[in-house]
N, C-alpha and C. Protein backbone atom coordinates (compact mmCIF):
# COMPACT_ATOMS: atom_id res chain seq x y z
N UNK A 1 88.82 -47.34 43.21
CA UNK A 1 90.25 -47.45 43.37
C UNK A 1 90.57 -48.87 43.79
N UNK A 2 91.50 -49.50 43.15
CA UNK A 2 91.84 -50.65 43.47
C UNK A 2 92.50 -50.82 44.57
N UNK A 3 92.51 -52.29 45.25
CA UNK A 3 93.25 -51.31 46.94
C UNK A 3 95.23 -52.18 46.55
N UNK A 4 95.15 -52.63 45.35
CA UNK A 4 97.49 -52.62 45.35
C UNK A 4 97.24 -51.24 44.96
N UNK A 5 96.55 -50.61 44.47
CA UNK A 5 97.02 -49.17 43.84
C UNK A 5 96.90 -48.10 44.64
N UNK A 6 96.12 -48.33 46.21
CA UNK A 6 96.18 -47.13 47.27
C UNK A 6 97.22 -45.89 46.90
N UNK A 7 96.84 -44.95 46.75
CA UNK A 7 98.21 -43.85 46.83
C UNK A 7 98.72 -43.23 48.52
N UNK A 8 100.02 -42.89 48.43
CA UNK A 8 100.69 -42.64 49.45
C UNK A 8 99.40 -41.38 50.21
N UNK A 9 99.52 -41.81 51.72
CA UNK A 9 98.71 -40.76 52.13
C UNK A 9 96.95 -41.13 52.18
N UNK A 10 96.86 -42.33 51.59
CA UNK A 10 95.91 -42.55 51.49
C UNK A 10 95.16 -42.92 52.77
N UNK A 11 95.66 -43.08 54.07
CA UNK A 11 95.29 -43.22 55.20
C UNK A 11 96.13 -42.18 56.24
N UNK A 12 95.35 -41.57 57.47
CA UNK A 12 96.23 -40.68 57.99
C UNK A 12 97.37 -41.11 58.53
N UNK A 13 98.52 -40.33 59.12
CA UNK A 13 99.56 -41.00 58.95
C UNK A 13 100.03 -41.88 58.78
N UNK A 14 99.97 -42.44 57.03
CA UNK A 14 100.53 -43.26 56.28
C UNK A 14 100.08 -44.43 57.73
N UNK A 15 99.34 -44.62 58.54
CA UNK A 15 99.43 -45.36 59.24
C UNK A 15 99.01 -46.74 58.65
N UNK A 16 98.23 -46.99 57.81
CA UNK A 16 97.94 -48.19 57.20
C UNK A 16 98.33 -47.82 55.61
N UNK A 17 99.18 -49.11 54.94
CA UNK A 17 99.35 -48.86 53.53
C UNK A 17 99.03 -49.78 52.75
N UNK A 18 99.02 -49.78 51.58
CA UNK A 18 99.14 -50.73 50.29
C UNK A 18 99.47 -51.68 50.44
N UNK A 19 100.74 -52.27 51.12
CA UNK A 19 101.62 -53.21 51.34
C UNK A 19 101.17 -53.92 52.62
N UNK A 20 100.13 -53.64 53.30
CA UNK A 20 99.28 -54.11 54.80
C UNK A 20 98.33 -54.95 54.09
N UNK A 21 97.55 -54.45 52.83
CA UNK A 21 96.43 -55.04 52.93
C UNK A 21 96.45 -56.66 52.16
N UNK A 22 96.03 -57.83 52.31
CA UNK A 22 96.56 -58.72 51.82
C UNK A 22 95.38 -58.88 50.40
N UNK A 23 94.93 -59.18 49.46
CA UNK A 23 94.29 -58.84 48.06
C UNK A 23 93.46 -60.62 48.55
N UNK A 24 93.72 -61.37 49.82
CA UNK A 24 93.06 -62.36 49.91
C UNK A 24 91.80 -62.09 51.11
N UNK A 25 91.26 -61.24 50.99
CA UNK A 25 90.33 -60.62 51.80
C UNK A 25 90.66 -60.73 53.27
N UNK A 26 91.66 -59.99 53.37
CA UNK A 26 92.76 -60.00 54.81
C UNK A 26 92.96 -58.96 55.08
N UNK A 27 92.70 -58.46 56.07
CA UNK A 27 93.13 -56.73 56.40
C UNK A 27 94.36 -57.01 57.28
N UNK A 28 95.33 -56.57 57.08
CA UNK A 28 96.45 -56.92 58.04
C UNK A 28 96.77 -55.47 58.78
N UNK A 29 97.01 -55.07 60.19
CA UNK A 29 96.97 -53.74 60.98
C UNK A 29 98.24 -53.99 61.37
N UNK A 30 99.25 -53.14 61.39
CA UNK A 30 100.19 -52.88 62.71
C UNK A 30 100.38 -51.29 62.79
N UNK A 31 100.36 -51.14 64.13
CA UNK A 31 99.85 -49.96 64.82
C UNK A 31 99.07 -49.62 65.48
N UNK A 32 98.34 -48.29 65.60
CA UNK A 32 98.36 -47.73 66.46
C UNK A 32 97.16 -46.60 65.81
N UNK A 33 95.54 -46.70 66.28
CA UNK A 33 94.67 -46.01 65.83
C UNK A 33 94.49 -45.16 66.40
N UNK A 34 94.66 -43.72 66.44
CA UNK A 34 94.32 -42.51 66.71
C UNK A 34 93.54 -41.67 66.20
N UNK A 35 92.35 -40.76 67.50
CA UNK A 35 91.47 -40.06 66.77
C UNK A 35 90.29 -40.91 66.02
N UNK A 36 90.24 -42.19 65.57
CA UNK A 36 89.41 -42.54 65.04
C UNK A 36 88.11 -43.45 65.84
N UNK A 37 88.78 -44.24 67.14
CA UNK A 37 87.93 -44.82 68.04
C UNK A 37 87.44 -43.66 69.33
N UNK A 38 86.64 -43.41 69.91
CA UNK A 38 86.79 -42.38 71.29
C UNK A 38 85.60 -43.30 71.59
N UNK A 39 85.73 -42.87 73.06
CA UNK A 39 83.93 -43.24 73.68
C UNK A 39 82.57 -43.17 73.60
N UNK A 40 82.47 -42.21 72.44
CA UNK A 40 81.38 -42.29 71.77
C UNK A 40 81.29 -43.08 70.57
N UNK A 41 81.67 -44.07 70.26
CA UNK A 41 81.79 -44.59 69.04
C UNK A 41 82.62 -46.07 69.26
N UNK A 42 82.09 -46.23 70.62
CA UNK A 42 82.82 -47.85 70.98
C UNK A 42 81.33 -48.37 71.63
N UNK A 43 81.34 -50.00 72.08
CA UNK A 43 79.86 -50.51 71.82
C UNK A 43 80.18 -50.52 73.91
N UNK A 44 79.21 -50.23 74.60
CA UNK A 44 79.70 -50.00 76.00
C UNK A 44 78.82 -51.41 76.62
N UNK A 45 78.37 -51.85 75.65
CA UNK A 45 77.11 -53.39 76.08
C UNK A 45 77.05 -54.48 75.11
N UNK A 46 76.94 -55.29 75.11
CA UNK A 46 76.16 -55.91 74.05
C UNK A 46 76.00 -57.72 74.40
N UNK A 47 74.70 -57.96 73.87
CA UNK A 47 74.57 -59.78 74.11
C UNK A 47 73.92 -60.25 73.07
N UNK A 48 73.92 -61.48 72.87
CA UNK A 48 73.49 -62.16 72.00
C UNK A 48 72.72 -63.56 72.67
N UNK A 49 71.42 -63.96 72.43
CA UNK A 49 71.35 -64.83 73.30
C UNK A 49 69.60 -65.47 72.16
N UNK A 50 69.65 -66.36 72.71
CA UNK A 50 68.84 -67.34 71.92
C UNK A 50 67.16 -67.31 73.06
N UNK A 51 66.16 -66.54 72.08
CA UNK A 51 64.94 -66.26 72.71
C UNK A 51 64.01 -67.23 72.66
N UNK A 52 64.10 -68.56 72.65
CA UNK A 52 63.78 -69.48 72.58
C UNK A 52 63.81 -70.62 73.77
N UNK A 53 62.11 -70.95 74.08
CA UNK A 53 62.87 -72.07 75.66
C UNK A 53 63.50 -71.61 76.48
N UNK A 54 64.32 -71.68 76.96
CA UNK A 54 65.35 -71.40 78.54
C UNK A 54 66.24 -70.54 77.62
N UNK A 55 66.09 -69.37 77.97
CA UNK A 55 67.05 -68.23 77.45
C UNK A 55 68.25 -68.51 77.74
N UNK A 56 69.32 -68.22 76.95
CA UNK A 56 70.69 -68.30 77.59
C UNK A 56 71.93 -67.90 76.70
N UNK A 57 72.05 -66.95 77.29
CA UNK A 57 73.24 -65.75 76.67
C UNK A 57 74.51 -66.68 75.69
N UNK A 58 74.93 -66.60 74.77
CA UNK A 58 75.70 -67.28 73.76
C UNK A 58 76.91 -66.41 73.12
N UNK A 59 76.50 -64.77 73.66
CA UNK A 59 78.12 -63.78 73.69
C UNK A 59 77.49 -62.71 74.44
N UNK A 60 78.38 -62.47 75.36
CA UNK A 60 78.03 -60.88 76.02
C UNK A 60 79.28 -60.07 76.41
N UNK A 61 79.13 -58.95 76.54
CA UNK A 61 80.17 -57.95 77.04
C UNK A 61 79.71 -57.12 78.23
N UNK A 62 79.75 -56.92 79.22
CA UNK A 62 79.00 -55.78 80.56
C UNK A 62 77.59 -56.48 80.61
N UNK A 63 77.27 -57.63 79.97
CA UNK A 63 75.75 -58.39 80.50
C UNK A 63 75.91 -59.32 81.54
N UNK A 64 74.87 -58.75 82.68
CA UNK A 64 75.13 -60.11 83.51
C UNK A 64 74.39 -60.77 83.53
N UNK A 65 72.93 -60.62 83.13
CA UNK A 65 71.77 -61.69 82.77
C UNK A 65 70.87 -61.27 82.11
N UNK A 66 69.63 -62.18 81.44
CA UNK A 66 69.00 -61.63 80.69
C UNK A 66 67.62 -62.08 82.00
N UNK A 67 66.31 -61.27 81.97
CA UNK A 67 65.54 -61.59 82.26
C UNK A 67 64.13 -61.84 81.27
N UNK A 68 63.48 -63.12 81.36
CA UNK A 68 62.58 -63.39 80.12
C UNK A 68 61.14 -63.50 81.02
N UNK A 69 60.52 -62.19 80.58
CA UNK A 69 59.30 -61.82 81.08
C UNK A 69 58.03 -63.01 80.53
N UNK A 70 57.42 -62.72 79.26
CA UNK A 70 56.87 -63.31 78.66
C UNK A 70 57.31 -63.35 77.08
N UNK A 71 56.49 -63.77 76.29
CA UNK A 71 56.77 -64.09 74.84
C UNK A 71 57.58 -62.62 74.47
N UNK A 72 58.64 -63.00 73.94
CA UNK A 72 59.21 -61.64 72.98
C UNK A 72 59.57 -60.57 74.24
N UNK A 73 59.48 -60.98 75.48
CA UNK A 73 59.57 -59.64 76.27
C UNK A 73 61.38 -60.01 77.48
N UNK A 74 62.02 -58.95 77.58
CA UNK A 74 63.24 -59.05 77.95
C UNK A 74 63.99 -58.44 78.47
N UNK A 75 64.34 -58.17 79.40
CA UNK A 75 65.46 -57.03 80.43
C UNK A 75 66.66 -58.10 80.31
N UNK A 76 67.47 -56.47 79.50
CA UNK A 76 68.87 -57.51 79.75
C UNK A 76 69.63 -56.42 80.89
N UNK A 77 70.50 -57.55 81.94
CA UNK A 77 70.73 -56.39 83.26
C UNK A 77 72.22 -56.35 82.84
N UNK A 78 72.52 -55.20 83.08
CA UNK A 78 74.20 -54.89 82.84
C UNK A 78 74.73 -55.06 84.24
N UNK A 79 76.14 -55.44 83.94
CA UNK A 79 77.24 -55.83 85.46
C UNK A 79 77.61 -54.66 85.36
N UNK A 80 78.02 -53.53 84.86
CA UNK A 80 78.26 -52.21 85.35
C UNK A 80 77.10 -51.00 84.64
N UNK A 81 76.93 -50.88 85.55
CA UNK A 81 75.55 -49.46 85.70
C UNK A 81 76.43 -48.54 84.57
N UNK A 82 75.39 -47.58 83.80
CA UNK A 82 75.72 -46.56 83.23
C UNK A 82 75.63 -45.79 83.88
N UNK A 83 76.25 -44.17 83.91
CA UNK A 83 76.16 -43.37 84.69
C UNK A 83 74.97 -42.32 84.06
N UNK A 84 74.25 -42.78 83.31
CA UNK A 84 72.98 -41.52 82.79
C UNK A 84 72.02 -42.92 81.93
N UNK A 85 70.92 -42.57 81.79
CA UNK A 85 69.52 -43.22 80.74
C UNK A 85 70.19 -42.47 79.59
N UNK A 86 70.82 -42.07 78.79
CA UNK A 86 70.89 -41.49 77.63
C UNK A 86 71.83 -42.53 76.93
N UNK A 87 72.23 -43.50 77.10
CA UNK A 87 72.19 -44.09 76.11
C UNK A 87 71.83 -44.64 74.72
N UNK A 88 72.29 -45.20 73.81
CA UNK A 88 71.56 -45.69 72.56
C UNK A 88 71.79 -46.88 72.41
N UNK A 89 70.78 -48.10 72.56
CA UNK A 89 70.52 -49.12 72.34
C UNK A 89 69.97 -49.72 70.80
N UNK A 90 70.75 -50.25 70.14
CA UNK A 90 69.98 -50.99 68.98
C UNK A 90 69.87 -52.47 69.44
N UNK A 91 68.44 -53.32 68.56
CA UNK A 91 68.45 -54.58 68.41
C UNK A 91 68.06 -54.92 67.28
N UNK A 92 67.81 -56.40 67.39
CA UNK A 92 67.47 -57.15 66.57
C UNK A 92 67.04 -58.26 66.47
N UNK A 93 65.67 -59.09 66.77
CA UNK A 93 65.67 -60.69 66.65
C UNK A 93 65.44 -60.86 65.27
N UNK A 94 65.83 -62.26 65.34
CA UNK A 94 65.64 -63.16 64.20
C UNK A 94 65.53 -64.68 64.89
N UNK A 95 64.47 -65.35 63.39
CA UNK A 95 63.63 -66.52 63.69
C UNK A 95 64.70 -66.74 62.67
N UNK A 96 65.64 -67.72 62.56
CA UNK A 96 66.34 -68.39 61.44
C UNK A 96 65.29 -69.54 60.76
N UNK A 97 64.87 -70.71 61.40
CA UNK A 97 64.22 -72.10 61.28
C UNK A 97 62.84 -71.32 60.01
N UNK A 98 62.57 -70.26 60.37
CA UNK A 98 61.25 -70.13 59.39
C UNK A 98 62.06 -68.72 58.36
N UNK A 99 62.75 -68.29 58.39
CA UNK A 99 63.32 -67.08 57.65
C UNK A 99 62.60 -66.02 58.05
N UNK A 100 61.71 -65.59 58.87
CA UNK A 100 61.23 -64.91 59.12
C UNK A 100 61.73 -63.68 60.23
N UNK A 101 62.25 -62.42 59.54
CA UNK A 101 62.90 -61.33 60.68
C UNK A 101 61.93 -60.59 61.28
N UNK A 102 62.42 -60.49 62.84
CA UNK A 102 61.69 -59.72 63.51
C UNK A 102 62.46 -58.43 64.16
N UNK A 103 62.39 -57.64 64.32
CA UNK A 103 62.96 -56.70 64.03
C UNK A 103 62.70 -56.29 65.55
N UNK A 104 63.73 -55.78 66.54
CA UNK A 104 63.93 -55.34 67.78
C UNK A 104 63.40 -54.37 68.03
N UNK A 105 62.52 -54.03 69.42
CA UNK A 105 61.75 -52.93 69.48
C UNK A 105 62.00 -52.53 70.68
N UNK A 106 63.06 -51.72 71.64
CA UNK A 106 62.67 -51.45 72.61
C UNK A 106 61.97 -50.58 73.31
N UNK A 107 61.71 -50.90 74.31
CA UNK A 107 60.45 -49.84 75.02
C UNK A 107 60.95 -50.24 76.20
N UNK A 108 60.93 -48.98 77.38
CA UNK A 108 61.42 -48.38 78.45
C UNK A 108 60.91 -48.63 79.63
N UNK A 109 59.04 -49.08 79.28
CA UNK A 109 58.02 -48.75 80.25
C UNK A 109 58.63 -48.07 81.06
N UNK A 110 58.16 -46.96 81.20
CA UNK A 110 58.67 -45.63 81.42
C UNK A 110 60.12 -44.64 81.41
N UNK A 111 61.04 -44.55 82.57
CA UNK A 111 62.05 -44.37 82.01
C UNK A 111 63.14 -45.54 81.86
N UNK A 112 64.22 -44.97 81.20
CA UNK A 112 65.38 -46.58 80.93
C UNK A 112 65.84 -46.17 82.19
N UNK A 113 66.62 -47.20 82.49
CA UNK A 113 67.45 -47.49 83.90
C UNK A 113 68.77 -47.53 83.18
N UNK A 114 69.40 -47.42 84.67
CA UNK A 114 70.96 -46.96 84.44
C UNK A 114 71.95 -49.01 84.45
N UNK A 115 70.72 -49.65 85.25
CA UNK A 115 71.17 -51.03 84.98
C UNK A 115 70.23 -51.95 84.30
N UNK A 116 69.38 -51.59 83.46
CA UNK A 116 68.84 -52.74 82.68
C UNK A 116 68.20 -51.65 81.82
N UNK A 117 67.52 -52.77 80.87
CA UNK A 117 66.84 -52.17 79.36
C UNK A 117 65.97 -53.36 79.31
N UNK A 118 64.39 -53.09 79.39
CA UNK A 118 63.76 -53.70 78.69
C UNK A 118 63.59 -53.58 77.31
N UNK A 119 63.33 -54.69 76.68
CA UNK A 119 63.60 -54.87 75.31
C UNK A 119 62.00 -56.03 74.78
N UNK A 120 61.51 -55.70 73.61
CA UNK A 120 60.45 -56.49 72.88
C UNK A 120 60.51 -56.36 71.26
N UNK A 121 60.04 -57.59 71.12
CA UNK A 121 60.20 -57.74 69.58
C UNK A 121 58.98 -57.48 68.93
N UNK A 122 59.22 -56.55 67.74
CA UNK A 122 58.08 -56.15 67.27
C UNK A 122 57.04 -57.09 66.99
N UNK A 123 55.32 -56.98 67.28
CA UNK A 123 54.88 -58.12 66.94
C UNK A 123 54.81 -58.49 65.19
N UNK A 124 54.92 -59.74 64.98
CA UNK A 124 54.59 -60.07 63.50
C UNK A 124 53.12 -59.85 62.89
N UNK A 125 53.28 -60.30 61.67
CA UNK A 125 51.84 -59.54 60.85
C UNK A 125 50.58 -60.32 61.58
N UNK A 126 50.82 -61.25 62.46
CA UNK A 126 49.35 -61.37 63.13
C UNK A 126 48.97 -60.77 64.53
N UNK A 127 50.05 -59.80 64.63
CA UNK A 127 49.74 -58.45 65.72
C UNK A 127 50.45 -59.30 67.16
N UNK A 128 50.57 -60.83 67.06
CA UNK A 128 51.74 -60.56 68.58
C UNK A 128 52.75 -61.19 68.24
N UNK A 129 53.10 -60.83 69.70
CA UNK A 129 54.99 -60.89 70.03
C UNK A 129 55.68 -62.26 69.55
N UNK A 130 56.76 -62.11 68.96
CA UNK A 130 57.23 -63.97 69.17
C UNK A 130 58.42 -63.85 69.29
N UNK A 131 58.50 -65.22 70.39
CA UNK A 131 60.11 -65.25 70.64
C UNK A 131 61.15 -65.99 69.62
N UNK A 132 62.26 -64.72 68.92
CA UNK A 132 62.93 -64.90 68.23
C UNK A 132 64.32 -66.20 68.45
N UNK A 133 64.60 -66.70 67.49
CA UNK A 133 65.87 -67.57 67.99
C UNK A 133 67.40 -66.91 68.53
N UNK A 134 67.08 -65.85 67.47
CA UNK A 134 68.83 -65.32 68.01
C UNK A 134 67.92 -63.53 68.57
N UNK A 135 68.25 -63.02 69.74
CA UNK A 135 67.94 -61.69 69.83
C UNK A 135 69.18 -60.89 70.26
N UNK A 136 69.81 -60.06 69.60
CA UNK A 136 71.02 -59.25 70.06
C UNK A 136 70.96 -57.73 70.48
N UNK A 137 71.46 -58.05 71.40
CA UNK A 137 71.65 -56.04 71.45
C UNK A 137 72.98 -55.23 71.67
N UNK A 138 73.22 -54.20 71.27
CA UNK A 138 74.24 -53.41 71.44
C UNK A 138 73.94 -52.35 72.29
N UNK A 139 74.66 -51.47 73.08
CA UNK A 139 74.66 -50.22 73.74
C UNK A 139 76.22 -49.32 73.48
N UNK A 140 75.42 -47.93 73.15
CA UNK A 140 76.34 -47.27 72.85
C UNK A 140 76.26 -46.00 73.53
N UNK A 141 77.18 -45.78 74.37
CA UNK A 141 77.20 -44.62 75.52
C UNK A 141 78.59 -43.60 75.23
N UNK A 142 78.18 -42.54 75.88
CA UNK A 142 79.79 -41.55 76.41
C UNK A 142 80.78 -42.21 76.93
């Protein structure tokens, strides 16, 4: 479907239309999203920070520091505690300079905490860890 040709109804209450979206790869919003965002489905953490040399956070939301154990190894501590370990954490490093992705692995050593997450990057094909340039994480809670 082409998006000038949206048909009426095509979003719930007519809340976004045809005439919103701009055809110059522009989403234009006015209003008011209901039902579609709730607390399960909003990001309750997240940082971005360069695993390389002197670590140092480059976007965060509820992060108040990162701690850099050894190669590839990482607790990032949150400024507000979750109220349960049941959270869901995704990551991700990446080595940009060599193209080479490393793919985020966390592990708990033992249980997760309600204020930090250790975090490690999977080792590469010569079996260890390496510290990625960009490593990000998200958290997604109740």
């Amino acid at each position: 479907m082409a998006l000038n040709t949206l048909p009426a109804g095509a979003f719930a209450d007519d809340a976004i239309s045809s005439d919103k979206i701009n055809l110059a790869n522009t989403f234009a919003f006015t209003g008011t999203v209901t039902g579609a965002v709730d607390s399960k489905t909003t990001c309750k953490a997240f940082v971005r920070f360069n695993g390389t040399g002197t670590v140092a956070i480059t976007s965060s939301f509820n992060v108040s520091s990162i701690t850099d154990h050894a190669t590839g190894d990482y607790t990032i501590n949150f400024s507000s505690a979750f109220g349960d370990t049941n959270y869901c954490p995704v990551a991700i490093g990446v080595n940009e300079l060599t193209l080479n992705n490393y793919q985020g692995m966390l592990t708990s050593y033992g249980s997760p905490a309600t204020g930090s997450i250790r975090c490690m990057t999977n080792p590469d094909r010569g079996g260890s860890a390496s510290d990625p340039n960009i490593f990000a994480i998200q958290i997604f809670d109740d």
